[in-house]
Protein backbone atom coordinates (compact mmCIF):
# COMPACT_ATOMS: atom_id res chain seq x y z
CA UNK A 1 64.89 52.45 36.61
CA UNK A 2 64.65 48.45 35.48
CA UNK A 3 67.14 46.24 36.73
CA UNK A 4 69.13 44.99 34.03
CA UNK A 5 70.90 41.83 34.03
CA UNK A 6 74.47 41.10 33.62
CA UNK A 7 75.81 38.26 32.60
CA UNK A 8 79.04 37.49 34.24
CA UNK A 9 81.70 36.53 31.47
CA UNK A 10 82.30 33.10 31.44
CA UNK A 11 86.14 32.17 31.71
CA UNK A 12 86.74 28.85 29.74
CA UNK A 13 90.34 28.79 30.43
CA UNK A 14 89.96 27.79 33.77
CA UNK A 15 88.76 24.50 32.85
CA UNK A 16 90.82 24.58 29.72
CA UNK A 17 93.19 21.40 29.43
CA UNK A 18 95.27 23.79 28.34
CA UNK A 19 95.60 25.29 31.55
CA UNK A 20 97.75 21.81 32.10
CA UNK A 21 99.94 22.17 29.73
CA UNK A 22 101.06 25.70 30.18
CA UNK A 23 99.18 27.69 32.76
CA UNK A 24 99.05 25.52 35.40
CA UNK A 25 101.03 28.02 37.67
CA UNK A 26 98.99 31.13 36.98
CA UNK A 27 96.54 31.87 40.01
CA UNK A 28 92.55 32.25 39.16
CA UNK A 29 92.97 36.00 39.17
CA UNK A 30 95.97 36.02 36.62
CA UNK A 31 93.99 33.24 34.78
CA UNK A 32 90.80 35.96 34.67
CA UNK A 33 93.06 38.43 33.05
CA UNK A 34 94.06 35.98 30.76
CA UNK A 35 90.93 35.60 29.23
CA UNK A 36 90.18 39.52 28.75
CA UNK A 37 93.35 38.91 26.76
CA UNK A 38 92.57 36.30 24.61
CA UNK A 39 90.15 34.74 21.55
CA UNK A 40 89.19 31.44 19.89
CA UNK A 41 89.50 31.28 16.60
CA UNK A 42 88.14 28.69 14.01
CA UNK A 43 89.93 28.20 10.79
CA UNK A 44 88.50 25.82 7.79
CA UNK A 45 90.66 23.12 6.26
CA UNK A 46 93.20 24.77 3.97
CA UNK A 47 93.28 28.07 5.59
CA UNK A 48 96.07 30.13 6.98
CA UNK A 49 96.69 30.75 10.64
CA UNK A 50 99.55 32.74 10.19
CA UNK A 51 101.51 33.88 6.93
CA UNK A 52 105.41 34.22 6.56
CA UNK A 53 106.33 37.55 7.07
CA UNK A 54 103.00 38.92 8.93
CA UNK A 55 103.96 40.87 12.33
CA UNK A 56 103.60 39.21 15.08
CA UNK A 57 101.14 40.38 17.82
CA UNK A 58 99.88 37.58 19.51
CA UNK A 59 100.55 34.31 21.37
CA UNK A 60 99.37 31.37 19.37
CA UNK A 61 98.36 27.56 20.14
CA UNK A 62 96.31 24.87 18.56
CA UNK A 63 93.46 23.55 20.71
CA UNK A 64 92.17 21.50 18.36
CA UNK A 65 93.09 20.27 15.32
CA UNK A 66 95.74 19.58 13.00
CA UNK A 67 98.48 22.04 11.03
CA UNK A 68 101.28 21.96 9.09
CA UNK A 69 104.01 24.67 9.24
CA UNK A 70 106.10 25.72 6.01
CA UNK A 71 107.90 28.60 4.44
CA UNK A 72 107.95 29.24 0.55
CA UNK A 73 111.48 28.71 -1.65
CA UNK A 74 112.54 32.01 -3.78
CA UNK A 75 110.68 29.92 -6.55
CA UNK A 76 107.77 29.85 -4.89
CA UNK A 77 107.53 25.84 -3.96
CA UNK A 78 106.76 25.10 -0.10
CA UNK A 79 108.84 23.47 2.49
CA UNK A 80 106.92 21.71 5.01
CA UNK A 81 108.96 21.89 8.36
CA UNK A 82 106.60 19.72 10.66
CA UNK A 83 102.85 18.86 10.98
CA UNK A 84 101.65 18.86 14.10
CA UNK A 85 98.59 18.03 16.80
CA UNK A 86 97.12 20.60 19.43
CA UNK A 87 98.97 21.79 22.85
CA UNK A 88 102.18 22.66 20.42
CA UNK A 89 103.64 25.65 19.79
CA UNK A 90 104.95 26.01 16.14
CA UNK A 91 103.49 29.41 15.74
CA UNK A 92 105.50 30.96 18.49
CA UNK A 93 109.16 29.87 17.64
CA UNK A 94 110.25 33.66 16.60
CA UNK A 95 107.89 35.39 18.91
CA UNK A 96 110.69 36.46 21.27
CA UNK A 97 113.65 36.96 18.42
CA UNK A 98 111.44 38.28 15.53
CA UNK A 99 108.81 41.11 14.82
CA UNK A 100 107.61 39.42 11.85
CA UNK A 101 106.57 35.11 11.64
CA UNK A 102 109.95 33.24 9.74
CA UNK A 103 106.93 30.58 8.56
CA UNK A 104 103.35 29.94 7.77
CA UNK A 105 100.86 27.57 9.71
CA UNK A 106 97.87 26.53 7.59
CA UNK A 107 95.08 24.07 8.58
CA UNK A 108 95.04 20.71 7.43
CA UNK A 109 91.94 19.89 9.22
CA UNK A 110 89.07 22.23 10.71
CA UNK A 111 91.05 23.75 13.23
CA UNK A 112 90.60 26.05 16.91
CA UNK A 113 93.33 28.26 17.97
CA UNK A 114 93.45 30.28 20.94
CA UNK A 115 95.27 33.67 20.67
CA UNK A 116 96.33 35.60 23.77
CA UNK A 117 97.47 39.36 23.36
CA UNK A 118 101.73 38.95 23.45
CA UNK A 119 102.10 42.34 25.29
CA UNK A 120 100.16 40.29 28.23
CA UNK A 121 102.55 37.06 28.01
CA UNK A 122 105.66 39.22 27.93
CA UNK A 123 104.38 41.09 30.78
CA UNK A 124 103.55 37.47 31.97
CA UNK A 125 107.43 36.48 31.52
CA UNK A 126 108.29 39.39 33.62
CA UNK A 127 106.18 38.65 36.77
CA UNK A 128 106.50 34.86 36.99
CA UNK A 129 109.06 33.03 36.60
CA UNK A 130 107.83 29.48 36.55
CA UNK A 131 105.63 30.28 34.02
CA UNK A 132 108.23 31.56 32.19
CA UNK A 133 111.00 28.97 32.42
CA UNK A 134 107.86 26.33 31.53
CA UNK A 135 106.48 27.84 28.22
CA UNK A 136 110.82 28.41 27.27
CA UNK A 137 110.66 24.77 28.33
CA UNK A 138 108.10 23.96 25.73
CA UNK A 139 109.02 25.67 22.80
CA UNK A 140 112.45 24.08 23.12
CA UNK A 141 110.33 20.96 23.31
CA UNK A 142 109.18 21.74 20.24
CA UNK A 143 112.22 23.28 18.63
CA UNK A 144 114.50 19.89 19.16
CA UNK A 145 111.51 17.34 18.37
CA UNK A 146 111.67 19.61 14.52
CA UNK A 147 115.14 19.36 14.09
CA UNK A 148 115.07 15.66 15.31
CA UNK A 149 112.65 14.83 12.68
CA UNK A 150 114.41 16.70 10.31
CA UNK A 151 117.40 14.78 10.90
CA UNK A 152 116.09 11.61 10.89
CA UNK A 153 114.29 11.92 7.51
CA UNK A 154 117.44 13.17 6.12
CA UNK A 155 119.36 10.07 6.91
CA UNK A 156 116.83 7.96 5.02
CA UNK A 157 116.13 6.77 1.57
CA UNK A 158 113.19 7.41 -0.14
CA UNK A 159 111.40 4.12 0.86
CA UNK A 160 112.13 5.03 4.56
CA UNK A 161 111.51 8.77 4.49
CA UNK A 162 107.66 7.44 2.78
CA UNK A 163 107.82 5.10 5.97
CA UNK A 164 108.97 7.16 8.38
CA UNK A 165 105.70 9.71 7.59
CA UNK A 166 103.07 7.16 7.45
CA UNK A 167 104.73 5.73 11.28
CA UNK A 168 104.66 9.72 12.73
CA UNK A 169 100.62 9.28 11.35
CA UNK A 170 100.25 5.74 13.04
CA UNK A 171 102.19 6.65 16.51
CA UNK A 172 102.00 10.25 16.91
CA UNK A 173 99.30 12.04 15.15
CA UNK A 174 96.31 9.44 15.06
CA UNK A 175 97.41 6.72 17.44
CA UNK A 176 96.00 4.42 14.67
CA UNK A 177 96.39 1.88 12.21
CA UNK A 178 93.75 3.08 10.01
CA UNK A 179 93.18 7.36 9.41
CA UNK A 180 92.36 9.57 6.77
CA UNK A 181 95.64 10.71 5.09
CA UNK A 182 95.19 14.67 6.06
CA UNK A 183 97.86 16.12 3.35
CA UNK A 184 98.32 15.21 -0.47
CA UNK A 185 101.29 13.79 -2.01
CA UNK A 186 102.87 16.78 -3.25
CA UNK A 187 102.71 17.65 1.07
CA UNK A 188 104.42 14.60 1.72
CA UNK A 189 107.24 14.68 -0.83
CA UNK A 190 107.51 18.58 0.31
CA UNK A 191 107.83 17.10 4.22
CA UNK A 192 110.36 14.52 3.19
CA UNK A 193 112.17 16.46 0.64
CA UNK A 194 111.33 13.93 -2.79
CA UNK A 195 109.41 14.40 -5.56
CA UNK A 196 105.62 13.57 -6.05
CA UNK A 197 105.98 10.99 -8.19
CA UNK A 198 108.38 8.88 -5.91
CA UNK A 199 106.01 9.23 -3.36
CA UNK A 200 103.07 8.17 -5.37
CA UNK A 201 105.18 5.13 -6.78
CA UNK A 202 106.45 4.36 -2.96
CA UNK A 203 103.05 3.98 -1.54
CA UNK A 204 101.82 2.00 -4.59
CA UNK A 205 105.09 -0.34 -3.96
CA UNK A 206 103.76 -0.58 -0.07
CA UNK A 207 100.23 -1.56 -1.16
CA UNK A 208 100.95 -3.99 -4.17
CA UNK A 209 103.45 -5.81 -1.02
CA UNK A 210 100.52 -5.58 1.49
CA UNK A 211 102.28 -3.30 3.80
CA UNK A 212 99.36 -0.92 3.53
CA UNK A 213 96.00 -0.65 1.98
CA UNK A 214 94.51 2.57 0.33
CA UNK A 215 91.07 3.52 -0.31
CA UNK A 216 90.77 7.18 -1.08
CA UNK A 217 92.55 9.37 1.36
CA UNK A 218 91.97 6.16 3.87
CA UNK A 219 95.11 4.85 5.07
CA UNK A 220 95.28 1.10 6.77
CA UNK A 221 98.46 0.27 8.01
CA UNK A 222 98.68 -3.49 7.96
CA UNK A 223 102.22 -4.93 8.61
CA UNK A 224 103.17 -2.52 11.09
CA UNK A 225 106.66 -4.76 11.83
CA UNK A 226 107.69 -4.06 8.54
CA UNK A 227 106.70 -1.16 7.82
CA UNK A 228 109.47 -0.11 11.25
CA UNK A 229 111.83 -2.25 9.54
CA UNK A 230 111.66 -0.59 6.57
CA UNK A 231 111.54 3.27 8.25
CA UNK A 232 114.91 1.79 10.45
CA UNK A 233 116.99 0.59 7.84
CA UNK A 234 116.29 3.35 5.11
């Protein structure tokens, strides 16, 4: 009989920097199991992760990436809840309360996520504790930093709901002055609750004042001060 060779399955999440995040206190045999429980998936600009009202059967998180999470009106119109970076959890805010997703995720840019099998992170939850209490930690996290934003956008006017977006791009999502503007306008006046032409007129106010400059979907923020000022006081 020939020998045959066999390829020992490579585990990625043990050097995951993932594993950081939320793993950290699983041992190398739990994280082993952990793999035979979970895939990568790629999804193209534009496509769905997750659509309101699918059942939920996995574990979700963005490795890389960026998405935006919404839920459609009665009419039909979206309402963009958050957009967020990898390592968060916005897919997995109902996976404990609900059978079925309350939202959609969709990619705004080409996007990984890793999906892990929920029977194994329930079963998970009931073995270990720490790694329970962390991942409730996170989602909470993530749960407060929503309604946070949510709050804070509603206290504004429309110059410093416009402002307040283009900052979270700056600070949060790109850690730069100058990025590539990842949603349209309609996105943005969905996020911020105004309509598309405010925010088209808004952002032309910013750049005839030299607060920003625009070419294309390129976004150069150039008085930074002001445009704080302006997010603050609206």
């Amino acid at each position: 009989m020939s020998d045959v060779n066999v390829k020992k399955k490579t585990c990625i999440c043990e050097s995951c920097e993932f594993r950081d995040v939320v793993f950290s206190c699983l041992d190398d045999k739990t994280i082993e199991d952990l793999c035979d429980n979970k895939e990568e998936q790629s999804f193209r600009k534009g496509e769905i992760i997750n659509h309101e009202g699918e059942k939920i059967t996995n574990f979700k998180y963005l490795k890389s990436g960026l998405v935006k999470l919404y839920r459609r009106t009665p009419a039909g119109d979206e309402q963009v809840i958050t957009i967020t970076r990898p390592f968060e959890f916005v897919s997995n805010m109902s996976i404990f309360s609900e059978e079925r997703y309350q939202y959609s995720v969709s990619a705004l840019e080409d996007s990984v996520v890793c999906t892990v099998n929920l029977d194994f992170i329930k079963q998970l939850f009931l073995k270990n504790g720490s790694f329970a209490m962390g991942l409730l930690t996170k989602i909470s996290v993530i749960n407060d930093k929503i309604i946070r934003q949510t709050l804070d956008i509603r206290q504004k006017n429309l110059i410093g709901r416009v402002a307040f977006v283009l900052l979270y791009f700056t600070n949060e999502i790109y850690n730069s002055r100058v990025f590539d503007l990842p949603v349209s306008r309609k996105e943005i006046a969905d996020y911020i609750g105004m309509s598309t032409a405010n925010v088209i007129r808004t952002l032309s106010d910013f750049k005839k004042e030299g607060i920003i400059r625009i070419f294309g979907k390129t976004i150069e923020i150039v008085d930074l001060h002001r445009l704080e000022v302006i997010s603050r006081r609206g």
